[in-house]
N, C-alpha and C. Protein backbone atom coordinates (compact mmCIF):
# COMPACT_ATOMS: atom_id res chain seq x y z
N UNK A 1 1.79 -19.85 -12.16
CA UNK A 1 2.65 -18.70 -12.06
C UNK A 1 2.42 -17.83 -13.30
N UNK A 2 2.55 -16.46 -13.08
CA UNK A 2 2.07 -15.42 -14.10
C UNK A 2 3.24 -14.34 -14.15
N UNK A 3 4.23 -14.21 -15.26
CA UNK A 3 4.83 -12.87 -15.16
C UNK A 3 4.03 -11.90 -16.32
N UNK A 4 4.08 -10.90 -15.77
CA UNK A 4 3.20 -9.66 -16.63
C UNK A 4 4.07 -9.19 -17.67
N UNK A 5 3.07 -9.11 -18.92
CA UNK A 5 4.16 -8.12 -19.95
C UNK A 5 3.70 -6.78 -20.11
N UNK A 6 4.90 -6.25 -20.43
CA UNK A 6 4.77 -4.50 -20.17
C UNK A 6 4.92 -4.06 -21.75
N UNK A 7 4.66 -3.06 -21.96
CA UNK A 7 4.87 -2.18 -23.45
C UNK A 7 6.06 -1.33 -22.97
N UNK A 8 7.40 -1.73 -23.47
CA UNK A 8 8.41 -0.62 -23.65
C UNK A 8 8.40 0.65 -24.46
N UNK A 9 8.22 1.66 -24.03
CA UNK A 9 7.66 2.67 -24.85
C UNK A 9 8.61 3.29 -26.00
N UNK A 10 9.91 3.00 -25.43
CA UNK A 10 11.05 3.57 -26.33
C UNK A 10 10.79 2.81 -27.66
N UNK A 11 10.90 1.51 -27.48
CA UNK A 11 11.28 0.15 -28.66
C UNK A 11 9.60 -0.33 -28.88
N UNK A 12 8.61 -0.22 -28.51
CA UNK A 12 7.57 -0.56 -28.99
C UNK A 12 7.06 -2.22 -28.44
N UNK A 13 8.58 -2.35 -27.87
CA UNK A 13 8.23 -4.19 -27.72
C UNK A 13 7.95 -4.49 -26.47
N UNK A 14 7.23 -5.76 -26.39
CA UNK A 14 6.61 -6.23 -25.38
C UNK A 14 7.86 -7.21 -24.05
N UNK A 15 8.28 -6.52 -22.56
CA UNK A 15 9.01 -7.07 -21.67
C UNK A 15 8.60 -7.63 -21.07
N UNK A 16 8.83 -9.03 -20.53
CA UNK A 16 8.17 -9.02 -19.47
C UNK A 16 8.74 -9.57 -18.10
N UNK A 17 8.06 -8.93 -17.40
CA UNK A 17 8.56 -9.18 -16.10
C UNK A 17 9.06 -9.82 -15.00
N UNK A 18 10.18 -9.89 -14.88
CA UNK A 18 11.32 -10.58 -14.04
C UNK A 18 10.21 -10.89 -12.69
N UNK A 19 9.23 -10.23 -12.02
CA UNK A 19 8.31 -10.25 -11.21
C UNK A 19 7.62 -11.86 -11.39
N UNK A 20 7.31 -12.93 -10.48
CA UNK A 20 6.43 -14.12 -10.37
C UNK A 20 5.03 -13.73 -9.64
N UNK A 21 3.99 -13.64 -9.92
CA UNK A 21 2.66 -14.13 -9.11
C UNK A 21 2.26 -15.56 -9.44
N UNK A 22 2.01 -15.80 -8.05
CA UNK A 22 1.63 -17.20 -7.96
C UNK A 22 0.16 -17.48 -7.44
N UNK A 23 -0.18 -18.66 -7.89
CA UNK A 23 -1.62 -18.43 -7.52
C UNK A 23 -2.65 -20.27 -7.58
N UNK A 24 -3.25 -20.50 -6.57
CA UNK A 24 -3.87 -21.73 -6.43
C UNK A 24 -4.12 -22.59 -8.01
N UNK A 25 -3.27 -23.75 -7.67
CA UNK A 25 -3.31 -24.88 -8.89
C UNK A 25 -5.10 -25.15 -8.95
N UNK A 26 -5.53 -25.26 -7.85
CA UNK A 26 -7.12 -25.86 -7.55
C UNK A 26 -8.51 -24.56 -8.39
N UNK A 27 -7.96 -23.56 -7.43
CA UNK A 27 -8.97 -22.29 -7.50
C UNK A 27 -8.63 -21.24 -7.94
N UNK A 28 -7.44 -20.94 -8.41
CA UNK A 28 -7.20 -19.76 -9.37
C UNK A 28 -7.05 -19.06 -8.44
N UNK A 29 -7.10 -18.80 -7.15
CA UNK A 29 -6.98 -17.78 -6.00
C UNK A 29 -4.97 -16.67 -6.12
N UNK A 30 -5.24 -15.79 -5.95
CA UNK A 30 -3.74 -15.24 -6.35
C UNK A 30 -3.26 -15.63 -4.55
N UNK A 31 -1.98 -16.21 -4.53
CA UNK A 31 -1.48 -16.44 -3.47
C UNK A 31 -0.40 -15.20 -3.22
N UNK A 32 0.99 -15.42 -3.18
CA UNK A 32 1.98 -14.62 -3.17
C UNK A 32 2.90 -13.99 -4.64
N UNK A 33 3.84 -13.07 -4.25
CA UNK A 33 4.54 -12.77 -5.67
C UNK A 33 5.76 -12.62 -5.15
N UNK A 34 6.61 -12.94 -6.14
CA UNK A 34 8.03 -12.95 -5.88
C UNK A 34 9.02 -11.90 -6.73
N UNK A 35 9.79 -11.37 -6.54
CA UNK A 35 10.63 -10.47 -8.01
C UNK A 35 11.92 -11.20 -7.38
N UNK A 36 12.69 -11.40 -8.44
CA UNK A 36 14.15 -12.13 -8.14
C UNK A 36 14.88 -10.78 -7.69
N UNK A 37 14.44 -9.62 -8.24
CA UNK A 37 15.32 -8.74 -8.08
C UNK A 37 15.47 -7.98 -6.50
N UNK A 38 14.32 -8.52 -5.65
CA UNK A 38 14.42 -8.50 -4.09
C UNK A 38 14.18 -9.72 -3.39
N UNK A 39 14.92 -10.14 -3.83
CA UNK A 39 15.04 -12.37 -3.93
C UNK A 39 14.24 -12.56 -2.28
N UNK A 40 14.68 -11.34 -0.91
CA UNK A 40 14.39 -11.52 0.67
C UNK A 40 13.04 -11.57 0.92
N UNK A 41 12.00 -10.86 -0.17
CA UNK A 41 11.11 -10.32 -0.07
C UNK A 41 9.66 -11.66 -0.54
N UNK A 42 8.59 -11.62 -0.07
CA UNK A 42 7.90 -12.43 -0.42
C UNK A 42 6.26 -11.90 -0.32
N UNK A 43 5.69 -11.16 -1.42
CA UNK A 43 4.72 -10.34 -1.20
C UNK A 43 3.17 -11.44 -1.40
N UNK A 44 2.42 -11.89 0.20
CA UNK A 44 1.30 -12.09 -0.41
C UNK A 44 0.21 -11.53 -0.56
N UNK A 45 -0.82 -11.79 -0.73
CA UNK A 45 -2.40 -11.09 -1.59
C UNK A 45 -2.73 -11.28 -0.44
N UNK A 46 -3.25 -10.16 0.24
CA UNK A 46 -3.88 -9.71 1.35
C UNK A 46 -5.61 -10.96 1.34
N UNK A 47 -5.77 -11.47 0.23
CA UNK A 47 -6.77 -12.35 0.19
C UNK A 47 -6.57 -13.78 0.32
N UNK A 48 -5.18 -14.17 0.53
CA UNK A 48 -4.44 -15.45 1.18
C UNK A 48 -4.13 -14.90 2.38
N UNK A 49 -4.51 -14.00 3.24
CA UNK A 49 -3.88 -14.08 4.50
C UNK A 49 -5.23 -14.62 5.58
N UNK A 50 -4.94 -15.41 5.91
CA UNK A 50 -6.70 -16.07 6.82
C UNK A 50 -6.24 -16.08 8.52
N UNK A 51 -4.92 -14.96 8.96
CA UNK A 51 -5.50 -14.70 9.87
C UNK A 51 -5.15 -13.83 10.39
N UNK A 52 -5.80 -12.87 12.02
CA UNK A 52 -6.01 -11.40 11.85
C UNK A 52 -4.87 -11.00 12.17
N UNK A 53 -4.61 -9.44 11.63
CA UNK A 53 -3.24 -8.60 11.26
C UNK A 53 -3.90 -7.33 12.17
N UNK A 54 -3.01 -6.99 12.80
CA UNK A 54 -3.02 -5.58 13.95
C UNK A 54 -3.61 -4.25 12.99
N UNK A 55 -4.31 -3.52 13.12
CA UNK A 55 -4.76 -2.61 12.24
C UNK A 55 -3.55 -1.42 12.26
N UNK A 56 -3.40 -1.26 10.98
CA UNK A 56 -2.52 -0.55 10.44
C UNK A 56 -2.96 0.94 11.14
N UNK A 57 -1.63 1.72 11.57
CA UNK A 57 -1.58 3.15 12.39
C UNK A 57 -2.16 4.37 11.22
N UNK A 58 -1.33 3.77 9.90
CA UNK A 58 -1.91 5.01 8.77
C UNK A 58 -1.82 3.91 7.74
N UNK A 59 -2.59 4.75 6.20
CA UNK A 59 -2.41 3.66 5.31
C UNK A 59 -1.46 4.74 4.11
N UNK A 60 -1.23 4.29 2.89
CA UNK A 60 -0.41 4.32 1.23
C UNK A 60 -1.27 4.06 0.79
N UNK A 61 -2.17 5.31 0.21
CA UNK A 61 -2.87 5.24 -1.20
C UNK A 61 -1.99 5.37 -2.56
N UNK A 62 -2.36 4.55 -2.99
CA UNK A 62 -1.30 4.81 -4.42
C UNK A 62 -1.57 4.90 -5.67
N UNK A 63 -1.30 5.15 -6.62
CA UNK A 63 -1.41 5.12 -7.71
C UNK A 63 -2.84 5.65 -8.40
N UNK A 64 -3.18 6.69 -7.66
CA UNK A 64 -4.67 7.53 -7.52
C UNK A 64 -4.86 8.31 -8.92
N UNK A 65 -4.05 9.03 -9.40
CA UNK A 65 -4.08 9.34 -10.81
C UNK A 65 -4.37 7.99 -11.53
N UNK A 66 -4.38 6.62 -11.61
CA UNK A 66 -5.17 5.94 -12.64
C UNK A 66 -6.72 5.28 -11.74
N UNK A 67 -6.95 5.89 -10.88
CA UNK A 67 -7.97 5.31 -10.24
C UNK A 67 -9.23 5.21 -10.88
N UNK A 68 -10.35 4.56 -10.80
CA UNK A 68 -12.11 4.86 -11.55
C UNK A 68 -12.31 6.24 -10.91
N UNK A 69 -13.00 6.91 -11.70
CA UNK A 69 -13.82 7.91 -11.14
C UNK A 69 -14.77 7.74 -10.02
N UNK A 70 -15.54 6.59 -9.89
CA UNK A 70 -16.29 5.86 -8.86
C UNK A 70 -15.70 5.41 -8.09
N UNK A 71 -14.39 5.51 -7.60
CA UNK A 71 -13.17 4.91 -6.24
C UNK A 71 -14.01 6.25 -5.27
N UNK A 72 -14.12 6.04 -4.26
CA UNK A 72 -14.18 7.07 -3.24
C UNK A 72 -12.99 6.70 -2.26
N UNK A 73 -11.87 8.03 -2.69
CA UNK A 73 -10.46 7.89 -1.53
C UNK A 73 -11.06 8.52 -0.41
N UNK A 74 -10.97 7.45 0.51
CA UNK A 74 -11.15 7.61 2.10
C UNK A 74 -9.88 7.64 2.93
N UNK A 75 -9.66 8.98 2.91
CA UNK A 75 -8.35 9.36 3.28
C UNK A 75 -8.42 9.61 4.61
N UNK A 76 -7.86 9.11 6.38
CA UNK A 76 -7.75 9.81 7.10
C UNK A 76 -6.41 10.64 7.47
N UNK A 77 -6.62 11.65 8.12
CA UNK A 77 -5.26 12.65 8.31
C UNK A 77 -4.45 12.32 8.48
N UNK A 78 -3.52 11.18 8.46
CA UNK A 78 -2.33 11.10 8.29
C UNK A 78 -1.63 9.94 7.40
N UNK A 79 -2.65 9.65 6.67
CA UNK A 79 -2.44 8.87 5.60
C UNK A 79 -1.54 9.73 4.50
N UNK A 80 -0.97 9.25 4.11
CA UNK A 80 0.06 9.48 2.20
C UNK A 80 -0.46 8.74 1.11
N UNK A 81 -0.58 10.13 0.15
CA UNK A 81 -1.49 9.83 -0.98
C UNK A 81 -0.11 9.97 -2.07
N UNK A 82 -0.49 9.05 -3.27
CA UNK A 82 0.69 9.24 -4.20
C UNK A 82 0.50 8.98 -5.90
N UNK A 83 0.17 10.06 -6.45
CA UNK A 83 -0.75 9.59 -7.92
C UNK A 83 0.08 9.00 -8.66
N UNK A 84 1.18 8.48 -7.86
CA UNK A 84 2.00 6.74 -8.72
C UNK A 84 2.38 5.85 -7.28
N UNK A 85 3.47 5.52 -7.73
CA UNK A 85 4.41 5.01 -6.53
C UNK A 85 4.43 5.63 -5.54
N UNK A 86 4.29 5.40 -4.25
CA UNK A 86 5.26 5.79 -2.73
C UNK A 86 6.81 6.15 -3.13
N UNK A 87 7.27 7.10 -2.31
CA UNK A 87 8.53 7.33 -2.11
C UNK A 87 9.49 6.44 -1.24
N UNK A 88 8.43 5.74 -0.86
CA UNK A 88 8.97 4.41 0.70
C UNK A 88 8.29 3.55 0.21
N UNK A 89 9.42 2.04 0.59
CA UNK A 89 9.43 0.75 0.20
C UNK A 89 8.13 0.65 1.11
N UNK A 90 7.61 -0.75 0.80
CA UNK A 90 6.74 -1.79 2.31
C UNK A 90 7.88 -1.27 3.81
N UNK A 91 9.01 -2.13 3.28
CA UNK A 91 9.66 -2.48 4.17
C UNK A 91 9.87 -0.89 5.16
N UNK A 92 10.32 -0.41 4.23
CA UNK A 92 10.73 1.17 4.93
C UNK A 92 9.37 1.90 5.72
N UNK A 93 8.15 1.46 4.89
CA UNK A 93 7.33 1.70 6.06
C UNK A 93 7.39 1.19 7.45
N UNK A 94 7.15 0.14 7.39
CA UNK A 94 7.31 -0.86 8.67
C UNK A 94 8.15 -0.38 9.36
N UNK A 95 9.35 -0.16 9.47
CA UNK A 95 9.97 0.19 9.81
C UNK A 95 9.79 1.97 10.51
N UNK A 96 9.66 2.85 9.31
CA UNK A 96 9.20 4.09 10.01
C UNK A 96 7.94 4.48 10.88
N UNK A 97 7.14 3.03 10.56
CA UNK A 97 5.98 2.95 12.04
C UNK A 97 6.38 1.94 12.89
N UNK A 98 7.82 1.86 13.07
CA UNK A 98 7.71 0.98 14.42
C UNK A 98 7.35 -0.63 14.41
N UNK A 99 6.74 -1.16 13.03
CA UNK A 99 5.40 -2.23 12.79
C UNK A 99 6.96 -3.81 11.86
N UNK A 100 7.56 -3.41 11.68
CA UNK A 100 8.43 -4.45 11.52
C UNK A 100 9.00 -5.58 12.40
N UNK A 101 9.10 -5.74 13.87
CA UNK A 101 9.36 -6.82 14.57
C UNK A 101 8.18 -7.35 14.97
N UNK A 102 7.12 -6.86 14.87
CA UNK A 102 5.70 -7.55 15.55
C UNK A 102 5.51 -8.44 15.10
N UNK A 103 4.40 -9.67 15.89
CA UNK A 103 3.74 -10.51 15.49
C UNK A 103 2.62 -10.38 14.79
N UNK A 104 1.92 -10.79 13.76
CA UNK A 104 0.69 -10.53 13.31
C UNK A 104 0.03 -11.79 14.03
C-alpha cells in the first residue's frame, strides 16, 4: 500500500494523502485505490481488469495542461477535454451516459 505525499504550498510541508493505492505483494502490479473520504468507492487500475468492458460512448481527457509535448490528444467529437480535473465525478458520468447499472 502507497499513500502519496503532496507539497502544501501555503506551509511548505509535506501531506500526505488520506488516498490508499494498493498493489501486488508478488509483482508490484498497481491493483485498486481506496480514499476513506469516499469509503463506497473502490477505484481499480484499468491494468488489473482481465476482463472485457463495453466500449465507452465518449471519453474524459484530463489534466492536458501537464501533459508531454509528445502525448498526441486523440480527441473524438464528443469527448470533454479538461486542462485539470473534470467538472463530473466517475460516478456522475456513468450515470449521465446511462452506463451505471450495466454489466461489464
Amino acid at each position: 500500500m502507497y499513500r502519496a505525499r503532496t507539497l502544501v504550498q501555503e506551509s511548505g510541508t509535506l501531506e500526505e494523502s488520506p488516498a490508499r493505492r494498493h498493489f501486488c505483494s508478488i509483482c508490484g502490479s498497481a491493483l485498486w485505490a481506496w480514499d476513506p473520504r469516499w469509503p463506497e468507492l473502490v477505484h481499480p487500475f484499468a491494468s488489473a481488469i482481465d476482463t472485457d468492458l463495453p466500449v465507452a460512448p465518449q471519453h474524459t481527457h484530463l489534466m492536458v495542461a501537464s501533459k508531454a509535448s509528445w502525448v498526441e490528444l486523440r480527441q473524438a467529437e464528443d469527448d470533454k477535454v479538461f486542462d485539470g480535473y473534470p467538472d463530473e465525478s466517475i460516478a456522475e458520468w456513468h450515470r449521465r451516459l446511462g452506463l451505471e447499472d450495466q454489466d461489464a
